[in-house]
N, C-alpha and C. Protein backbone atom coordinates (compact mmCIF):
# COMPACT_ATOMS: atom_id res chain seq x y z
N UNK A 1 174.48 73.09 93.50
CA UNK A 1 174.60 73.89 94.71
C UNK A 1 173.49 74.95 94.80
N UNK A 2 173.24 75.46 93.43
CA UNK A 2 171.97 76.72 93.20
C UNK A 2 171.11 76.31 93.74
N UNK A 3 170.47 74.53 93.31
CA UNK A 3 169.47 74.17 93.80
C UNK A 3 169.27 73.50 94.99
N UNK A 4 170.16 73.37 95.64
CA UNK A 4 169.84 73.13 97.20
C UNK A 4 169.69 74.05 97.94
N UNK A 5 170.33 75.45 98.00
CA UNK A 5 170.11 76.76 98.28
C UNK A 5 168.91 77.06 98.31
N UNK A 6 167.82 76.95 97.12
CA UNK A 6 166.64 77.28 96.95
C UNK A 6 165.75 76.56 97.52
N UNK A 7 166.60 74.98 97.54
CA UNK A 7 165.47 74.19 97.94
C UNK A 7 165.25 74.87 100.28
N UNK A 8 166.83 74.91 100.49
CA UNK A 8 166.62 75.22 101.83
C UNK A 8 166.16 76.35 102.09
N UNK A 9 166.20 77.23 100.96
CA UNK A 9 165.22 78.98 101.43
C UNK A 9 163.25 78.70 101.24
N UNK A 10 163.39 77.42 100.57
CA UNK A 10 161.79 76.92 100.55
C UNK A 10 161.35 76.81 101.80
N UNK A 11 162.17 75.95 102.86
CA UNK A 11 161.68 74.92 103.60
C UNK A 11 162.10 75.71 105.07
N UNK A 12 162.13 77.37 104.69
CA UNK A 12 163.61 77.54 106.37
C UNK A 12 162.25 78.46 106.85
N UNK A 13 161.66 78.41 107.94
CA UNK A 13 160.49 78.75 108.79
C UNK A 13 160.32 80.08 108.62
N UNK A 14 159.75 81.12 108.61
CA UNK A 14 159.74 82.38 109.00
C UNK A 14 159.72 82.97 110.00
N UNK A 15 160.64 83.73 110.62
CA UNK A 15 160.45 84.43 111.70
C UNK A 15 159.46 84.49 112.60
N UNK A 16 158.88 85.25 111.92
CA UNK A 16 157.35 85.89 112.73
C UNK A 16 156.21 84.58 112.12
N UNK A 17 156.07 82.91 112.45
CA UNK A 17 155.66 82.42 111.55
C UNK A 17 154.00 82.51 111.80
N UNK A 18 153.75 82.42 113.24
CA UNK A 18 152.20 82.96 113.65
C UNK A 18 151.73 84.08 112.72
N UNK A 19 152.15 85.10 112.88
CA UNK A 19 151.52 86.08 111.88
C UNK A 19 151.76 86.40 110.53
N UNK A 20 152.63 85.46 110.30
CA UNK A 20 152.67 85.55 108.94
C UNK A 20 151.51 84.41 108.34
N UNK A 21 151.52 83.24 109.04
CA UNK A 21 150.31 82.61 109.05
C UNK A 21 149.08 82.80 108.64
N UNK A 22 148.80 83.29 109.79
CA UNK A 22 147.36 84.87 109.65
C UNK A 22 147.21 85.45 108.79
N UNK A 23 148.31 86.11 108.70
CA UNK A 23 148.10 86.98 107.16
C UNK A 23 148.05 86.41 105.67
N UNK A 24 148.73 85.18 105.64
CA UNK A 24 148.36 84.66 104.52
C UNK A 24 146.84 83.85 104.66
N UNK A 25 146.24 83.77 105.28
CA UNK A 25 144.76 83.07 105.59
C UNK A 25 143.85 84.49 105.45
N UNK A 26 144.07 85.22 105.95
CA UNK A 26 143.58 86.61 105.95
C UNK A 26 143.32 87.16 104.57
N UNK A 27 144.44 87.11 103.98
CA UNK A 27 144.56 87.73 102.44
C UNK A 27 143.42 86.50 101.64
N UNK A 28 143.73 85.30 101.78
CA UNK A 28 143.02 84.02 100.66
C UNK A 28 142.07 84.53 101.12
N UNK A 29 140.61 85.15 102.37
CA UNK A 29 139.70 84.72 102.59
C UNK A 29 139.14 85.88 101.80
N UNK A 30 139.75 87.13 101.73
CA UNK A 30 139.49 88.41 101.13
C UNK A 30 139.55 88.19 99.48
N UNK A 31 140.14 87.85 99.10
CA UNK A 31 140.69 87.05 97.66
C UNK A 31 139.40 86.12 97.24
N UNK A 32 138.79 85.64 97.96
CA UNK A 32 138.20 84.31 97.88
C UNK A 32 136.55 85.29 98.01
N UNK A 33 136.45 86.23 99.01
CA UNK A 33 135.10 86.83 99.21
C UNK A 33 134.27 87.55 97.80
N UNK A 34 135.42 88.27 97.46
CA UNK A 34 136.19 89.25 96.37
C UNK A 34 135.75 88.67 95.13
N UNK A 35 136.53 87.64 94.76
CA UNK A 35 136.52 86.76 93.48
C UNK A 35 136.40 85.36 93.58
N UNK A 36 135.70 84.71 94.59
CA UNK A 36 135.54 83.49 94.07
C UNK A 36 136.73 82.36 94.72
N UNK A 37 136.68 81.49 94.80
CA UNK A 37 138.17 80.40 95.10
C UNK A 37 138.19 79.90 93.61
N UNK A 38 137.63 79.92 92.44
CA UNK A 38 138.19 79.35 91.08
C UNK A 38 139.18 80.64 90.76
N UNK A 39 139.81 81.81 91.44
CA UNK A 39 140.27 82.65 90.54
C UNK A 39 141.40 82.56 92.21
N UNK A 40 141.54 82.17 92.36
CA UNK A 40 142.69 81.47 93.95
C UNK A 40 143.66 81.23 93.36
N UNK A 41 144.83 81.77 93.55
CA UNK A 41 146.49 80.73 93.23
C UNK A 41 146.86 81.67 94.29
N UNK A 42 147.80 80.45 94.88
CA UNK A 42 149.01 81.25 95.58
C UNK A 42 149.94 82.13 94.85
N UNK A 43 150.28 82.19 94.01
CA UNK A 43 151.14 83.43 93.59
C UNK A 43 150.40 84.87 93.64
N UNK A 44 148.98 84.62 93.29
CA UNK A 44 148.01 85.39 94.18
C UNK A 44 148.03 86.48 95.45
N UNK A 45 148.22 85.06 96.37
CA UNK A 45 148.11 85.03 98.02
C UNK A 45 149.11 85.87 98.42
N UNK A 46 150.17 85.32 97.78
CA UNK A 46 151.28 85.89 98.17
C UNK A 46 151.90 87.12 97.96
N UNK A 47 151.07 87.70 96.70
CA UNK A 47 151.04 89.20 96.09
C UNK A 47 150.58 90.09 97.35
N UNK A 48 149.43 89.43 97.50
CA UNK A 48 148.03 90.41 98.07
C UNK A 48 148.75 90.21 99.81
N UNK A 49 149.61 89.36 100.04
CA UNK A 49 149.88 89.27 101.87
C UNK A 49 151.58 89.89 102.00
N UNK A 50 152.15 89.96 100.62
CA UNK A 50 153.35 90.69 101.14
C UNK A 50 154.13 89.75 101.43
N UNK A 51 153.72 88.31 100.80
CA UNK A 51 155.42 87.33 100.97
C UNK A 51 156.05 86.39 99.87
N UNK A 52 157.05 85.92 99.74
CA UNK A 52 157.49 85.27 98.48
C UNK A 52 156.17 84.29 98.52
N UNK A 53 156.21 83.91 97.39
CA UNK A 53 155.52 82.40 96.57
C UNK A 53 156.60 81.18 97.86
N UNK A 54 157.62 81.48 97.96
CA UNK A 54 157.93 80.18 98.61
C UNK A 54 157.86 80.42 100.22
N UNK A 55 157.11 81.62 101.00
CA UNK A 55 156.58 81.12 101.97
C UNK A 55 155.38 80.96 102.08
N UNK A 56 154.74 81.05 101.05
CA UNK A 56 153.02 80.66 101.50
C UNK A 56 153.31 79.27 100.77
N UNK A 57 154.12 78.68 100.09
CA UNK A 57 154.11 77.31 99.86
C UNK A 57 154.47 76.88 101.14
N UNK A 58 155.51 77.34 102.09
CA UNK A 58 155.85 76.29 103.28
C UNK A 58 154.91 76.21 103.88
N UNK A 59 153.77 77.30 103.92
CA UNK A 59 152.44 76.61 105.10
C UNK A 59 151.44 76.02 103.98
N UNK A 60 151.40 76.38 102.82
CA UNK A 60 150.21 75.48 102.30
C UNK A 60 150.88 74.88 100.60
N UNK A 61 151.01 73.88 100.61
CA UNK A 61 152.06 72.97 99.58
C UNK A 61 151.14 73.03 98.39
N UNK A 62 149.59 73.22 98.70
CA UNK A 62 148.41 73.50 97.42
C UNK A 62 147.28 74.24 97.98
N UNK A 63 146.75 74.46 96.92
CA UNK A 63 145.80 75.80 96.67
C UNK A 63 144.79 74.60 97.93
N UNK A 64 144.42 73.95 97.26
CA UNK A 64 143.56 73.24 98.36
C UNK A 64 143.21 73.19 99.62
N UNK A 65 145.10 73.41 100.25
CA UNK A 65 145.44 73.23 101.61
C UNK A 65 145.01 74.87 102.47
N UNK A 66 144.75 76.10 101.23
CA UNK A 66 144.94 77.02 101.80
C UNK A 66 143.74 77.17 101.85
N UNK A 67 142.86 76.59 101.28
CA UNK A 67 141.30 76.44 101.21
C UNK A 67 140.77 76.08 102.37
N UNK A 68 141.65 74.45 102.65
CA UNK A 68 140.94 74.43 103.80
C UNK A 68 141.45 74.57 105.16
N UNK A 69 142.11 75.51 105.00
CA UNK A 69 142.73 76.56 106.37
C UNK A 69 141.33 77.48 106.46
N UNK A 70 141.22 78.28 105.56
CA UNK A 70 139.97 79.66 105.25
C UNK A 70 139.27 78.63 105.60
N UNK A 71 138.63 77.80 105.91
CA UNK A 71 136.73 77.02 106.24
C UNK A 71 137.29 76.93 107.64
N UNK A 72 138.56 76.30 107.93
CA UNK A 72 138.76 75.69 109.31
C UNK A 72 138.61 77.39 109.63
N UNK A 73 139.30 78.79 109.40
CA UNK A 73 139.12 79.69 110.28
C UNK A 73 137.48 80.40 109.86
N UNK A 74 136.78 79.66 109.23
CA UNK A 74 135.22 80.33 108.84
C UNK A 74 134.77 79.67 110.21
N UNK A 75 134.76 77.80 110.35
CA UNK A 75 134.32 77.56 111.33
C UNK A 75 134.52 78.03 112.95
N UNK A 76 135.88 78.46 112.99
CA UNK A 76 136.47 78.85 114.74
C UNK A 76 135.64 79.92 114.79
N UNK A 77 135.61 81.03 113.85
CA UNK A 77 134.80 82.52 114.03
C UNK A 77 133.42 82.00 114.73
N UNK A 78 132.81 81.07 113.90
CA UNK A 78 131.39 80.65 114.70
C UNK A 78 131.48 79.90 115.84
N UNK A 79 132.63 78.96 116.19
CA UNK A 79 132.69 78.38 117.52
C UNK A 79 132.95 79.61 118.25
N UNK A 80 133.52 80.33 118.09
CA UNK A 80 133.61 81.67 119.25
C UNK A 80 132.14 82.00 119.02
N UNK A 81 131.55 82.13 118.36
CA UNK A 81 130.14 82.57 118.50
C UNK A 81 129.31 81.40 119.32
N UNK A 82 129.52 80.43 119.02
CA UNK A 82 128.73 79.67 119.71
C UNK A 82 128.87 79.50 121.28
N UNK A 83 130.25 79.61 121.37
CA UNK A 83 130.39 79.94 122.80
C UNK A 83 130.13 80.87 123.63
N UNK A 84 130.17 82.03 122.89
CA UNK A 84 129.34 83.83 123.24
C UNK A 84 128.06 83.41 123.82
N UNK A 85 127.60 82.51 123.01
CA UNK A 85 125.73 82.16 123.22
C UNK A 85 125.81 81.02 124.50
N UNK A 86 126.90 80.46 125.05
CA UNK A 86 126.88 79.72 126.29
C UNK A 86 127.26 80.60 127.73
N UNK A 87 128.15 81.50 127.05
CA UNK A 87 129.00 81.98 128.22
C UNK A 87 127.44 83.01 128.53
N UNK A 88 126.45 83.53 127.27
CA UNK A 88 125.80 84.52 128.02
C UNK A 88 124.44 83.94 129.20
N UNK A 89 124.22 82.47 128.45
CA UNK A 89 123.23 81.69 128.69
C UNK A 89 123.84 81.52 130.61
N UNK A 90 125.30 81.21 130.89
CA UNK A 90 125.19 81.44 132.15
C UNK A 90 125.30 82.36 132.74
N UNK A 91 125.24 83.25 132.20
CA UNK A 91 125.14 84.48 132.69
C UNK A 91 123.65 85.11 133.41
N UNK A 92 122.77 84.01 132.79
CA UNK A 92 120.93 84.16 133.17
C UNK A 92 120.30 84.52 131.94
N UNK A 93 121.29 84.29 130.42
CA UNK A 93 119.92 84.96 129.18
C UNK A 93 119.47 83.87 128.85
N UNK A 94 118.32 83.91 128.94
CA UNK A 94 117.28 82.65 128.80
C UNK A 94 117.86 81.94 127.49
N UNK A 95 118.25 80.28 127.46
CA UNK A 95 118.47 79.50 126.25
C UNK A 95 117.59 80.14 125.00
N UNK A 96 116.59 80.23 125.03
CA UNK A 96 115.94 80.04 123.64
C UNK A 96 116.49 81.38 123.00
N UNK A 97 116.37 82.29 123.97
CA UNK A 97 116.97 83.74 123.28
C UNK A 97 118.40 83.80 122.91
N UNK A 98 118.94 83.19 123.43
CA UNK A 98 120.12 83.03 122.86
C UNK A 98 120.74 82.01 121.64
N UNK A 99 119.81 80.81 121.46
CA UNK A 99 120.03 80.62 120.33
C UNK A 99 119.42 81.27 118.96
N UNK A 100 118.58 81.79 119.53
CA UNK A 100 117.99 82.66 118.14
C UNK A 100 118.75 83.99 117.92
N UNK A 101 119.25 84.34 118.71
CA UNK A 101 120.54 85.29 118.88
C UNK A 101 121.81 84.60 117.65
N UNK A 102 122.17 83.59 118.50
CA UNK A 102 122.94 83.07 117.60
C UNK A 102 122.95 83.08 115.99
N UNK A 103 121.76 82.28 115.94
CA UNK A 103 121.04 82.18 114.54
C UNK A 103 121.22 83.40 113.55
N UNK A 104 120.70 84.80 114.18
CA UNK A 104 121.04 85.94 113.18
C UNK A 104 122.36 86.06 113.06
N UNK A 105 123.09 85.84 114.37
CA UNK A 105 124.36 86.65 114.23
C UNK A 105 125.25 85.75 113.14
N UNK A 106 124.86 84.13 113.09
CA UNK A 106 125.43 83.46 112.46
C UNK A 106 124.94 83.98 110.66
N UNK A 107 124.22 84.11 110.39
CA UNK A 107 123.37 84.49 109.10
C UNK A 107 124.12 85.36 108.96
N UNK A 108 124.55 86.37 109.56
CA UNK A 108 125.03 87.98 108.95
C UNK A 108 126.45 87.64 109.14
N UNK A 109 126.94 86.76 109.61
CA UNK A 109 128.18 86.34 109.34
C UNK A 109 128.72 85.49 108.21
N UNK A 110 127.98 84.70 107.72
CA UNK A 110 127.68 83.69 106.89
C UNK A 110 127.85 84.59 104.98
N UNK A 111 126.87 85.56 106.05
CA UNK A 111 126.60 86.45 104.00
C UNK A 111 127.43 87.12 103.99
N UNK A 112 128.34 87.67 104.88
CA UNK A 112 129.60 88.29 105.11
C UNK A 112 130.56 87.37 104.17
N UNK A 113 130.55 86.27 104.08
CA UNK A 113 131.38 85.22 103.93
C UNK A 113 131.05 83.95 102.91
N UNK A 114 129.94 84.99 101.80
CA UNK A 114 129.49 84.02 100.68
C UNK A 114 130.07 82.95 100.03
N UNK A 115 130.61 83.24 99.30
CA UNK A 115 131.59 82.59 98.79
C UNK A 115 132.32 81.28 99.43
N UNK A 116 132.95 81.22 100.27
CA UNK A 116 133.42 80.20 101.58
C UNK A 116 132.21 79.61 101.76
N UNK A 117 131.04 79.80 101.63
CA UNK A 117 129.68 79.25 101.82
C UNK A 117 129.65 77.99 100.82
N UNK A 118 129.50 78.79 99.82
CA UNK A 118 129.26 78.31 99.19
C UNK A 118 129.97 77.56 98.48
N UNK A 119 131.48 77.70 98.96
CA UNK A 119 132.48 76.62 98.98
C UNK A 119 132.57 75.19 99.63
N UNK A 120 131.93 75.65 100.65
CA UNK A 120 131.10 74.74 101.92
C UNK A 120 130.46 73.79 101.33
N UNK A 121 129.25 74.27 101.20
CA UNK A 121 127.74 73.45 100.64
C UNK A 121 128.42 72.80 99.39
N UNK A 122 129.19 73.15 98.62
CA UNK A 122 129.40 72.07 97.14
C UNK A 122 130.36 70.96 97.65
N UNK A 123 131.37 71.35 98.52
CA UNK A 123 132.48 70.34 99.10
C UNK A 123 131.35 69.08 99.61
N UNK A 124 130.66 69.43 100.33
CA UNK A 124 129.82 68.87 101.34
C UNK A 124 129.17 67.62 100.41
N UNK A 125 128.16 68.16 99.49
CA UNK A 125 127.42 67.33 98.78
C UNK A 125 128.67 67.10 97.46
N UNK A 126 129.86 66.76 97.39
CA UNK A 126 130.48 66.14 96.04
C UNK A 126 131.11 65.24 97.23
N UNK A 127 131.16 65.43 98.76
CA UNK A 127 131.97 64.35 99.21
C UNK A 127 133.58 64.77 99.29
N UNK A 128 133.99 66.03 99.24
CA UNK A 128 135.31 66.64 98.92
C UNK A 128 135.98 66.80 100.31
N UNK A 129 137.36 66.33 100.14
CA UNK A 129 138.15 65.80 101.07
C UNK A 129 138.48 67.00 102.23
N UNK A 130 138.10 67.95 101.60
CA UNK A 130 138.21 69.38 102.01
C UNK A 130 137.41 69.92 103.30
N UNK A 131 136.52 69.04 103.56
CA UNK A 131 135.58 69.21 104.30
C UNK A 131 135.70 68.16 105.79
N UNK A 132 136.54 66.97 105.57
CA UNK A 132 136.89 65.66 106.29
C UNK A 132 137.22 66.47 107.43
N UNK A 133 138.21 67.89 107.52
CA UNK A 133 138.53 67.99 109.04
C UNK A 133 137.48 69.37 109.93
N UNK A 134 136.73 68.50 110.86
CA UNK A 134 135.90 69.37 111.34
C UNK A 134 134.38 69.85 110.85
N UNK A 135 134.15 68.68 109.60
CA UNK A 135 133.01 68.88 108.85
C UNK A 135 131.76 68.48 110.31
N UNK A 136 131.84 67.49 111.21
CA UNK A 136 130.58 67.75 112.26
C UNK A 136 130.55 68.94 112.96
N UNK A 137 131.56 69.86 112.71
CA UNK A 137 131.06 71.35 113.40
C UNK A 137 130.57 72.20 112.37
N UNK A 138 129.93 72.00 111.07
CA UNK A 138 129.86 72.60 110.26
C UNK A 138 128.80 73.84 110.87
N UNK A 139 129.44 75.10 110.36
CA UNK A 139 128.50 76.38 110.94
C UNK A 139 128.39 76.32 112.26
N UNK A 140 128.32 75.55 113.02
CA UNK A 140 128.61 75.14 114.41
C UNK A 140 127.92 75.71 115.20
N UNK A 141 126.69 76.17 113.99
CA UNK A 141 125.23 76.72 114.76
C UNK A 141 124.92 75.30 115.54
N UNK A 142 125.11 73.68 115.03
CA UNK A 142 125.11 72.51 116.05
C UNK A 142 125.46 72.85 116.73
N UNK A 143 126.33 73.02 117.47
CA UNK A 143 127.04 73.11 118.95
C UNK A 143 125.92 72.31 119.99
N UNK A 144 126.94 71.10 120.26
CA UNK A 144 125.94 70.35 120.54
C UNK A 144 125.34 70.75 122.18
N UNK A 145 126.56 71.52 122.99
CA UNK A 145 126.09 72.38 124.33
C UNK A 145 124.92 72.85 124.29
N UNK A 146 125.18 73.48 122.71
CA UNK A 146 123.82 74.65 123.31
C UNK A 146 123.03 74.05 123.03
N UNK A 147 122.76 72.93 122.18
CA UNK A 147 121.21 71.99 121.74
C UNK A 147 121.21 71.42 123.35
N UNK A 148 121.98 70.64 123.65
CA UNK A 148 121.48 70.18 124.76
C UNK A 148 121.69 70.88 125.96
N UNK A 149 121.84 72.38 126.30
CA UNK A 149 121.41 73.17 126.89
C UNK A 149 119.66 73.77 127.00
N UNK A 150 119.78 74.08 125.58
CA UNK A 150 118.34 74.84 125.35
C UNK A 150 117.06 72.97 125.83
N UNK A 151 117.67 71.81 125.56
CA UNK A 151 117.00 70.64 125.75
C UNK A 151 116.54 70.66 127.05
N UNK A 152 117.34 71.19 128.44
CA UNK A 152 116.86 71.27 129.44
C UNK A 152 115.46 72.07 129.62
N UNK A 153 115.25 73.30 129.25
CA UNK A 153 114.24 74.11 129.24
C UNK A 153 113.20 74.00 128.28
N UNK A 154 113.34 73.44 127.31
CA UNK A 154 112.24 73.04 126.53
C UNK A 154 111.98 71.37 126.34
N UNK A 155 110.32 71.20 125.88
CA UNK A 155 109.74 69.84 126.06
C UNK A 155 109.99 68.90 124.63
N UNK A 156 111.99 69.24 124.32
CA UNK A 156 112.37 68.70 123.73
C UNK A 156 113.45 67.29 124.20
N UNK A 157 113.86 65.93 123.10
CA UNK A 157 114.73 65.20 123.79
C UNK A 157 116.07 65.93 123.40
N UNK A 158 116.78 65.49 123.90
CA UNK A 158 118.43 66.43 122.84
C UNK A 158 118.44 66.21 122.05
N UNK A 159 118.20 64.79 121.44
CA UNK A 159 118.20 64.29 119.70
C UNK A 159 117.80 65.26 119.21
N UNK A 160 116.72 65.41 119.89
CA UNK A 160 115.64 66.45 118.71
C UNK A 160 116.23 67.60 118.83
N UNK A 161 116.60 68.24 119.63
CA UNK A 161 117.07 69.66 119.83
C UNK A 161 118.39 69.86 119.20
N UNK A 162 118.90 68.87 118.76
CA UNK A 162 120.43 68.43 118.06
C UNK A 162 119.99 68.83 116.79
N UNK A 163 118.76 68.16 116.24
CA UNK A 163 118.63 68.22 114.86
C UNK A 163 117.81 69.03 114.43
N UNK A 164 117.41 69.98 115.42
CA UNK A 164 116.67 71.26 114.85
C UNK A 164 117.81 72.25 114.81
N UNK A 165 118.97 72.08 115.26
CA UNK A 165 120.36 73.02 115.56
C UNK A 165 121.20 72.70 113.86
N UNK A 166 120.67 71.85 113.93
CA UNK A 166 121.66 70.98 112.46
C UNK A 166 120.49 71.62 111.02
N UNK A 167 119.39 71.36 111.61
CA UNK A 167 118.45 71.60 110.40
C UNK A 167 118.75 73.38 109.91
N UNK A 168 118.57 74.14 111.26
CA UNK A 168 118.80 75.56 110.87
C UNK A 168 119.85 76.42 110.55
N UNK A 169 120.98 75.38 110.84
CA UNK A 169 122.42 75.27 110.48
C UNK A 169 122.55 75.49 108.95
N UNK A 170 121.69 74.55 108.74
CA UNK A 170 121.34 74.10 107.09
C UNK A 170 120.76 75.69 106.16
N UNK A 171 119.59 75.95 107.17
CA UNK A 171 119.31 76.94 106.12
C UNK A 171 119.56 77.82 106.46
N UNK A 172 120.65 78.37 107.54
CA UNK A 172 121.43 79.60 107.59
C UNK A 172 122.63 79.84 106.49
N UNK A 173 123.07 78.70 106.10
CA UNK A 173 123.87 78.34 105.09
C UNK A 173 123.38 78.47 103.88
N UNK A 174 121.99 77.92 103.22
CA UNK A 174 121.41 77.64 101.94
C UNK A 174 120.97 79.32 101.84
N UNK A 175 120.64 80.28 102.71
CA UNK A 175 120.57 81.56 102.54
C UNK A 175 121.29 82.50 102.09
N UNK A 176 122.28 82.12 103.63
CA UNK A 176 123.38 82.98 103.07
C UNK A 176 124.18 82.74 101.53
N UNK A 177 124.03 81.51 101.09
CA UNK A 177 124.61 81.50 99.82
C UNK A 177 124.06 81.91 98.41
N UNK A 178 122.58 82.80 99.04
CA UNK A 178 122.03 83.11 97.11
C UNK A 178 123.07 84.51 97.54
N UNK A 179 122.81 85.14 96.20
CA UNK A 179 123.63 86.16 95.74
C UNK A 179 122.61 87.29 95.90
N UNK A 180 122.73 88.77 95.90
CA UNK A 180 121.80 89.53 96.10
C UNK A 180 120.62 89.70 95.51
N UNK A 181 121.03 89.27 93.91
CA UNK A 181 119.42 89.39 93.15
C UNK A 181 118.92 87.89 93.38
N UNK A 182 119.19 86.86 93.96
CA UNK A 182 118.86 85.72 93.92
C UNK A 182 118.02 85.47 95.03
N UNK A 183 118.44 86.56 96.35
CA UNK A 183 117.70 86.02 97.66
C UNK A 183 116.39 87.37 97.49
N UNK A 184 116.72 87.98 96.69
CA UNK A 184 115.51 89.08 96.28
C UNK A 184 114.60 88.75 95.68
N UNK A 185 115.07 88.38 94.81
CA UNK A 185 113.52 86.71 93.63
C UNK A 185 113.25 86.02 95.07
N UNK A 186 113.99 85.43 95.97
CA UNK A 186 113.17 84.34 96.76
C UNK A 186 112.40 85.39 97.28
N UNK A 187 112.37 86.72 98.15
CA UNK A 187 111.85 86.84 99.14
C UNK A 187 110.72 87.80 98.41
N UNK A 188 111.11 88.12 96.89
CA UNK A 188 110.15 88.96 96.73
C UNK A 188 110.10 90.77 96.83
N UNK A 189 111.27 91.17 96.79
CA UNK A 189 111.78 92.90 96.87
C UNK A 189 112.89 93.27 96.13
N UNK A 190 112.98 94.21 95.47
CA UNK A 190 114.27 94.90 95.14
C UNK A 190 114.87 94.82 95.99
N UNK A 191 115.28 95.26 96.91
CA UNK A 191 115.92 96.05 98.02
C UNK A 191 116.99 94.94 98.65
N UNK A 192 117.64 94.34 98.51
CA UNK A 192 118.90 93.57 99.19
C UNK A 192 118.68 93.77 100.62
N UNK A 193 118.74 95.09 101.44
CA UNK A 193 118.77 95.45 102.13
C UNK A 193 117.59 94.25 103.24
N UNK A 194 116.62 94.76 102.58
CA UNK A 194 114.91 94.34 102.93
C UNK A 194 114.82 92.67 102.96
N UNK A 195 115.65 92.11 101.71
CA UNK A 195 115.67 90.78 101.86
C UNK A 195 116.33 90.05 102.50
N UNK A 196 117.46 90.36 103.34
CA UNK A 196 118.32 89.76 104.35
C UNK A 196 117.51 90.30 105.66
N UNK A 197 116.67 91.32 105.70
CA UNK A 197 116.09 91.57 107.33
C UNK A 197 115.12 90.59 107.04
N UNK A 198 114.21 90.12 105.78
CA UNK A 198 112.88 89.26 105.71
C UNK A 198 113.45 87.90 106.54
N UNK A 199 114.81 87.35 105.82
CA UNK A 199 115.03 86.33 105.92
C UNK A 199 115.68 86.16 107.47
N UNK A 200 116.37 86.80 108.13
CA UNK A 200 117.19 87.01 109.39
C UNK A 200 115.61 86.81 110.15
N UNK A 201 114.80 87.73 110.14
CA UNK A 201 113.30 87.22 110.80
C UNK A 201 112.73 85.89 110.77
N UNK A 202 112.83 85.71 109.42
CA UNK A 202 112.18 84.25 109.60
C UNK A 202 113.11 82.81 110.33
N UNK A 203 114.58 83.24 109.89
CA UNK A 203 114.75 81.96 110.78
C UNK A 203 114.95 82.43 112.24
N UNK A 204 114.83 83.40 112.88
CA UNK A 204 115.01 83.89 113.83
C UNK A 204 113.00 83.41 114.54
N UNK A 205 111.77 83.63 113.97
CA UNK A 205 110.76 82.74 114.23
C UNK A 205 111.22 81.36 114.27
N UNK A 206 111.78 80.65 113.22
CA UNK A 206 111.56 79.78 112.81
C UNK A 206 112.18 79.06 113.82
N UNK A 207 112.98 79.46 114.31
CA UNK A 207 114.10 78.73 115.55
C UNK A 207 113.42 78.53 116.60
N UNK A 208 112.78 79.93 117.17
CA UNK A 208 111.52 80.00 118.13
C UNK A 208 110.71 78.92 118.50
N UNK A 209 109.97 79.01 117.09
CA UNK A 209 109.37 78.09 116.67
C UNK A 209 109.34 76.56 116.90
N UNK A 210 110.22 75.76 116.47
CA UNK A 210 110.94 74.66 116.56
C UNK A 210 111.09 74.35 118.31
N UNK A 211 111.71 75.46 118.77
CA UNK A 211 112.19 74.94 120.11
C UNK A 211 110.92 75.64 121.31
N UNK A 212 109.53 75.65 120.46
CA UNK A 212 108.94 76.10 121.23
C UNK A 212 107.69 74.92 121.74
C-alpha cells in the first residue's frame, strides 16, 4: 500500500506545472553554466529549484532528458533572436546589418552560455541522441528566412547565403566555447575583456564580408 502511495505522489502533476517547469530548466541551465553538465544530477536540480526529487523526475525521467530541455531552451532564446533580426529587417534595417547584428548578439549570448556550448559541439560530432530534436536549427544563426532574405539583396544564390549562415553559425559557436585564457592565447591579450571585442569584430567583418 506504502508503495503505491509513493508510486502515485511520483506521477500526480503539479499544480502550477508551467512554472514549475521553468524553474526546473532555469535552475539545470545555471547549475550547468556554473559547473559543467558532468557535475548535473537531479537531486541537484531539485535542491537548487525548490522541489522534491520526485517532481523534477515527472518532467525529466533522466539527467539526459533535462539536458536536452536546457539546448531546446538555448536554441528558442536564439530563434527569438533570429526573429528580432526579421521583424527589424521589415521594419526598413537593411538585411546585411541586421544579420551582422545578429551575429554579435548571438556570440555574446553564446559565451553567456559556455558550457551548453560546448555541450552542443561534443553531442554534435559523437552523433549523441541529444541533439536529434531540432539539431537543423542549431544556433539558429541559419535561420533559413534571414539567409534567404539577405539572398534577395545581395549577388548571392540562397544555397550560398544558407551556408555562409551555417558556416558562421559554426564559428560563433567554436568561439564562444574557448574558456577565457584559451580565447586570449588565440587572439593574443591578457585582457578577456579585449578578446571577446577582437573576436565579436571579426565575425561581425567576416559576415560583411561573405555577404558582400
Amino acid at each position: 500500500m506504502a508503495t503505491a502511495k509513493r508510486s502515485r505522489q511520483r506521477v500526480e502533476r503539479p499544480r502550477d506545472s508551467a512554472e514549475t517547469f521553468e524553474r526546473i530548466v532555469d535552475r539545470a541551465m545555471t547549475l550547468i553554466a556554473d559547473e559543467g553538465a558532468k557535475e548535473l544530477s537531479l537531486r541537484r536540480v531539485a535542491a537548487a529549484s525548490q522541489c522534491s526529487l520526485g517532481t523534477v523526475q515527472y518532467y525529466f525521467p533522466s539527467k539526459d532528458a533535462l539536458i536536452d530541455s536546457c539546448l531546446k531552451r538555448q536554441n528558442d532564446l536564439l530563434i527569438r533572436r533570429g526573429e528580432h533580426a526579421l521583424a527589424e529587417i521589415a521594419s526598413g534595417k537593411a538585411p546585411i546589418d541586421a544579420a551582422v547584428d545578429l551575429v554579435k548578439d548571438a556570440f555574446r549570448h553564446c559565451c553567456g552560455s559556455r558550457q551548453l556550448v560546448r555541450l552542443r559541439l561534443i553531442a554534435i560530432m559523437q552523433g549523441d541522441s541529444l541533439t536529434q530534436d531540432g539539431q537543423e536549427r542549431f544556433l539558429y544563426i541559419e535561420n533559413r528566412k534571414l539567409a534567404d532574405l539577405v539572398a534577395t539583396v545581395v549577388p548571392l544564390e540562397a544555397s550560398e547565403a544558407r551556408l555562409v549562415a551555417q558556416s558562421v553559425s559554426s564559428l560563433v559557436a567554436r568561439y564562444a566555447a574557448f574558456d577565457a585564457d584559451e580565447l586570449c592565447s588565440v587572439v593574443g591579450t591578457t585582457k578577456h575583456s579585449e578578446a571577446l571585442a577582437a573576436v565579436e569584430k571579426h565575425l561581425a567583418r567576416m559576415t560583411r564580408r561573405l555577404l558582400s
